[in-house]
PDB file of N, CA and C in Angstrom:
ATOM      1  N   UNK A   1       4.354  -3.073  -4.327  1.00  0.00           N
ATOM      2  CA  UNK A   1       3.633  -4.131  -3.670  1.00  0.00           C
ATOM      3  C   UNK A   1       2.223  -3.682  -3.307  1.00  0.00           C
ATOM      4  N   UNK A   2       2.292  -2.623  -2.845  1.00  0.00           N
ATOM      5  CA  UNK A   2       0.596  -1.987  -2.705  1.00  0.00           C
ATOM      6  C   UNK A   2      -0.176  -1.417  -3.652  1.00  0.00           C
ATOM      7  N   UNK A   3       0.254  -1.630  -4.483  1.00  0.00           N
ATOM      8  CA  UNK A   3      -0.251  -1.477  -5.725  1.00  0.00           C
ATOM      9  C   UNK A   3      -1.069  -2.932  -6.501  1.00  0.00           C
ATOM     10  N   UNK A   4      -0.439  -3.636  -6.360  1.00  0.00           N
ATOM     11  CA  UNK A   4      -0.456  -4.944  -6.700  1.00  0.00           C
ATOM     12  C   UNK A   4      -1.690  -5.439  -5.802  1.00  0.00           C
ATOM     13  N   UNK A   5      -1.555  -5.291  -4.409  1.00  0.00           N
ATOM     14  CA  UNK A   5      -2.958  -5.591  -3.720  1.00  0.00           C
ATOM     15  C   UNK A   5      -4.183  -4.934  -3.819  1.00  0.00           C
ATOM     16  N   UNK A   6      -3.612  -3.404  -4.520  1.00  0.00           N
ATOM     17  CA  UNK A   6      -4.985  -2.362  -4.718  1.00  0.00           C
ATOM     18  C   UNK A   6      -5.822  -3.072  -5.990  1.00  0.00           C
ATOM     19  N   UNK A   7      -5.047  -3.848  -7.127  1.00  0.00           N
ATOM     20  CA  UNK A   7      -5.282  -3.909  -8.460  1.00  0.00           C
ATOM     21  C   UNK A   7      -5.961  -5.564  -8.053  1.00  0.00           C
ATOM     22  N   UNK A   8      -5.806  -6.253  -6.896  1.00  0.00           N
ATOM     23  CA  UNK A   8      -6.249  -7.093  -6.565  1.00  0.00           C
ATOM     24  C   UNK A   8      -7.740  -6.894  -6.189  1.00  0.00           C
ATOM     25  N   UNK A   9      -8.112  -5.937  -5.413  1.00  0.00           N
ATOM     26  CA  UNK A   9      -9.194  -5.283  -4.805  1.00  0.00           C
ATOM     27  C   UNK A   9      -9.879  -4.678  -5.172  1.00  0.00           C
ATOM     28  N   UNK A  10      -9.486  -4.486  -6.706  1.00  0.00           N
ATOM     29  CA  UNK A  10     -10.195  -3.890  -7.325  1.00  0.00           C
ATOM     30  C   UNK A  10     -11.138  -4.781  -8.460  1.00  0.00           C
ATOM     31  N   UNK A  11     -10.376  -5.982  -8.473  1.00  0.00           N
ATOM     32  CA  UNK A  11     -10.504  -6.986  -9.747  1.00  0.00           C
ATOM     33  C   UNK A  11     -11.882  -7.665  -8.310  1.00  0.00           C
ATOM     34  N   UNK A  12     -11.157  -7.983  -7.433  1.00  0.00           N
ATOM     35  CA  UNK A  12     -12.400  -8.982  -6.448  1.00  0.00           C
ATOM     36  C   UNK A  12     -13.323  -8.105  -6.588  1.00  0.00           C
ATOM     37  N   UNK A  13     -13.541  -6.791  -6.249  1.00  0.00           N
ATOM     38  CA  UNK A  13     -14.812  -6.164  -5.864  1.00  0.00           C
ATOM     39  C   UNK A  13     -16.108  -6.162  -7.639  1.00  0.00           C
ATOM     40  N   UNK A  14     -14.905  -6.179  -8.593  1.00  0.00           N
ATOM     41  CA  UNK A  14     -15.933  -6.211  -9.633  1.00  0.00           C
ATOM     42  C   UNK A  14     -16.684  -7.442 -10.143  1.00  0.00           C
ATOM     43  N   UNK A  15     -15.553  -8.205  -9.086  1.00  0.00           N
ATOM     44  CA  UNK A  15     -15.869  -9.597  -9.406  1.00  0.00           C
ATOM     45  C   UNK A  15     -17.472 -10.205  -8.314  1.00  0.00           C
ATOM     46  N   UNK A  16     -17.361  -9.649  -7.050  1.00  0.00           N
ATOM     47  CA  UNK A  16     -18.578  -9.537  -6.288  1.00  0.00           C
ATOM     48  C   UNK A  16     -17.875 -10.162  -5.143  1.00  0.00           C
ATOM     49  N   UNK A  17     -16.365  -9.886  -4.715  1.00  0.00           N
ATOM     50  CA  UNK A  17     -15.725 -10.913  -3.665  1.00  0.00           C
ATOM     51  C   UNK A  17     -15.628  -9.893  -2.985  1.00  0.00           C
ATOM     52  N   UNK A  18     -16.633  -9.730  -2.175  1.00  0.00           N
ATOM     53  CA  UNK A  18     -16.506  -8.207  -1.225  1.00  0.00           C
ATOM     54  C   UNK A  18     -15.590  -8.207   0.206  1.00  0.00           C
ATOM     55  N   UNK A  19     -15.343  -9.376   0.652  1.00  0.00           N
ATOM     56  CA  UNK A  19     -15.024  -9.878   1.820  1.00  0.00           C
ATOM     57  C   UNK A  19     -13.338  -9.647   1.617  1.00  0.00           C
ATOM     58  N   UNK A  20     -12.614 -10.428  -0.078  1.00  0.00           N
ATOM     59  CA  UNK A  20     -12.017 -10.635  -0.188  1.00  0.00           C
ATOM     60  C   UNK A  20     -11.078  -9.192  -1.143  1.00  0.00           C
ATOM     61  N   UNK A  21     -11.962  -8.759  -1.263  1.00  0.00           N
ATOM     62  CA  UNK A  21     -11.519  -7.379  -2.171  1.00  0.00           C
ATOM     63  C   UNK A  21     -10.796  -5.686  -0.306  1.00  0.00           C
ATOM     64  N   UNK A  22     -12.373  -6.298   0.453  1.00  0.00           N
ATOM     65  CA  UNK A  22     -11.910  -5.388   1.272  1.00  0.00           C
ATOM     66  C   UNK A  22     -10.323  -5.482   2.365  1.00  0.00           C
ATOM     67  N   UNK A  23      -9.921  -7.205   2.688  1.00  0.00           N
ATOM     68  CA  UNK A  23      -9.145  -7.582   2.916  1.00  0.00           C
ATOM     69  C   UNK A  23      -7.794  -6.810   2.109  1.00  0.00           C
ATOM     70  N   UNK A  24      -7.807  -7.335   0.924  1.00  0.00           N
ATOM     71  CA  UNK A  24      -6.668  -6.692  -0.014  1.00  0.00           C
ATOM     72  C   UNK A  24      -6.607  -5.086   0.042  1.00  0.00           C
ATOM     73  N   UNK A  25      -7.904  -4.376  -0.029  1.00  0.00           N
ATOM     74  CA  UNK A  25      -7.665  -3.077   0.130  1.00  0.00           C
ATOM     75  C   UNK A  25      -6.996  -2.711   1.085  1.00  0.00           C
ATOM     76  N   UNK A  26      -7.071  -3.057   2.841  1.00  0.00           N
ATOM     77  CA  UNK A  26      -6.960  -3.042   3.875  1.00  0.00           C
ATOM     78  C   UNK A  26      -5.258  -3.434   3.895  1.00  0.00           C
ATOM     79  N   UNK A  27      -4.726  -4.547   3.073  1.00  0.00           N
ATOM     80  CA  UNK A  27      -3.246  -4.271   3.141  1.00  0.00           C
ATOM     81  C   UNK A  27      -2.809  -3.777   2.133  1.00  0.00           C
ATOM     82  N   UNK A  28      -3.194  -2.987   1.141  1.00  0.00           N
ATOM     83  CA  UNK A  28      -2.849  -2.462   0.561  1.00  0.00           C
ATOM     84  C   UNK A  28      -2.378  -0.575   0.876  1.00  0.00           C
ATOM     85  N   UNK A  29      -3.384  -0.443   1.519  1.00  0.00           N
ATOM     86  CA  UNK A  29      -3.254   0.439   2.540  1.00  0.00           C
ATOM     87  C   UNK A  29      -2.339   0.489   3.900  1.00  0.00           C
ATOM     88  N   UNK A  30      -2.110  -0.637   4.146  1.00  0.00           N
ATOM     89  CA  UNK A  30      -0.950  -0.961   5.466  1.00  0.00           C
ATOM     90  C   UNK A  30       0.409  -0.566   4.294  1.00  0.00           C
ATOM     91  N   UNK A  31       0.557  -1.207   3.619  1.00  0.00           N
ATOM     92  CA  UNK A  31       1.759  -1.179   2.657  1.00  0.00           C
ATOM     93  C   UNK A  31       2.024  -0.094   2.531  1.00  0.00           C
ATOM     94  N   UNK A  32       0.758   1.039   1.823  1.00  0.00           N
ATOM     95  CA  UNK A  32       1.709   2.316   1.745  1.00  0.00           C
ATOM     96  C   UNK A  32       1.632   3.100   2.518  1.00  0.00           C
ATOM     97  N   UNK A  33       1.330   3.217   4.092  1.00  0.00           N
ATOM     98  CA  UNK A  33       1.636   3.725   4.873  1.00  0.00           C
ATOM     99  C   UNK A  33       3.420   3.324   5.207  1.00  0.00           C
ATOM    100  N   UNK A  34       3.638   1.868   5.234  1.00  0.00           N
ATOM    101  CA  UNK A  34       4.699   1.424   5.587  1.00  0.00           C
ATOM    102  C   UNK A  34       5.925   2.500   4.972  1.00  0.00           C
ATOM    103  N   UNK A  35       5.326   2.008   3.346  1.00  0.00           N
ATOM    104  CA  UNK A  35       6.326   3.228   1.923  1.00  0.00           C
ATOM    105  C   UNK A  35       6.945   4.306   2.367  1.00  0.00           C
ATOM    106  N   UNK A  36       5.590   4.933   2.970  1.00  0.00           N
ATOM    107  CA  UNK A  36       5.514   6.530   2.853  1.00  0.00           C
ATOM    108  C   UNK A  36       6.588   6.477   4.294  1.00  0.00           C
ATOM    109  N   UNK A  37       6.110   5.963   5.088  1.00  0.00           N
ATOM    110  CA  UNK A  37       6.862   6.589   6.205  1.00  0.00           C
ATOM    111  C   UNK A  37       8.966   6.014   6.201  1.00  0.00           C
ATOM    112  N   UNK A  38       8.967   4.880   5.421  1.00  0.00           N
ATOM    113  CA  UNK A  38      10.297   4.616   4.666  1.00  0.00           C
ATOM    114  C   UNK A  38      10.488   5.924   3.951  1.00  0.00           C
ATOM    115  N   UNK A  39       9.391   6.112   2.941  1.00  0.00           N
ATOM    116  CA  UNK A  39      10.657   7.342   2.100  1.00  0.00           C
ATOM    117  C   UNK A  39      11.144   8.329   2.864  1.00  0.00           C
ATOM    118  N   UNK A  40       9.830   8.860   3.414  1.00  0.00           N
ATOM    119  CA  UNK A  40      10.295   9.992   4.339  1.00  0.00           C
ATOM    120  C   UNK A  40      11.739   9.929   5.351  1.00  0.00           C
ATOM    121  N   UNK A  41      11.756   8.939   6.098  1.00  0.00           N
ATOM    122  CA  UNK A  41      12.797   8.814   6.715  1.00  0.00           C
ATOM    123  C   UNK A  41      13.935   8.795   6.148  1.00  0.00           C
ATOM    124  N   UNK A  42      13.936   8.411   4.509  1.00  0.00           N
ATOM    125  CA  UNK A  42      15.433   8.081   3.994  1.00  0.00           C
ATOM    126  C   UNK A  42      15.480   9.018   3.086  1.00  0.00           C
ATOM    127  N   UNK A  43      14.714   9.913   2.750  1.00  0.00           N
ATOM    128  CA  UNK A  43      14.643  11.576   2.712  1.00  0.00           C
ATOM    129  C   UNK A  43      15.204  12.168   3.718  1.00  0.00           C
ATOM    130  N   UNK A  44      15.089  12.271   5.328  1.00  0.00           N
ATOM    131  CA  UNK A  44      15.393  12.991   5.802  1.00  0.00           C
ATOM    132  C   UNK A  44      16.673  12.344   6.533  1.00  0.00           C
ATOM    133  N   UNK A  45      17.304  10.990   6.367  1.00  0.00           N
ATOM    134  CA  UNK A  45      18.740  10.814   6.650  1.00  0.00           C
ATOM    135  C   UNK A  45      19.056  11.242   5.522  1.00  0.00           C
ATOM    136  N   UNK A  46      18.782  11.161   4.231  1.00  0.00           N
ATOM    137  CA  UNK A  46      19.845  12.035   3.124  1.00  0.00           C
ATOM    138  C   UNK A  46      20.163  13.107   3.269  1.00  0.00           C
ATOM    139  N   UNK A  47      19.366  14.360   3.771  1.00  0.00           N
ATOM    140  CA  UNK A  47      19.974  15.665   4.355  1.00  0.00           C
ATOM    141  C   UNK A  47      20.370  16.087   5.344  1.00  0.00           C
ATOM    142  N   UNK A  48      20.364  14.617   5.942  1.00  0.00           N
ATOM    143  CA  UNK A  48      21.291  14.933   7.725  1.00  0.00           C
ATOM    144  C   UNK A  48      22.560  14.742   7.175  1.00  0.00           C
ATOM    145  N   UNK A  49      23.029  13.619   5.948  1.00  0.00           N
ATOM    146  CA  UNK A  49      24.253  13.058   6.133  1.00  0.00           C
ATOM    147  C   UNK A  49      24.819  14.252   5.055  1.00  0.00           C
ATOM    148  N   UNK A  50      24.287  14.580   4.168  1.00  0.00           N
ATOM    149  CA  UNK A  50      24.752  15.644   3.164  1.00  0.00           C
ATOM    150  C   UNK A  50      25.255  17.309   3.492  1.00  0.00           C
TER     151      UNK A  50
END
């Protein structure tokens, strides 16, 4: 999914939608913070429960 908004933000900014490119960057960046801190956690219940 944050990928998808990066490839969004990337298409507006070449396009000259600066307003609308930085928006998308901005959750695109929320998203994979969200990711990262999911994997990690379900990384580290897999070696609690194992």
């Amino acid at each position: 999914m944050a990928v998808v908004f990066f490839v969004i933000a990337i298409i507006a900014a070449v396009l000259g939608f600066g307003g609308l490119a930085a928006g998308a960057a901005g959750i695109a960046k929320i998203l994979f913070v969200v990711f990262l801190i999911g994997a990690v956690i379900t990384l580290v219940l897999g070696r609690v429960r194992s």
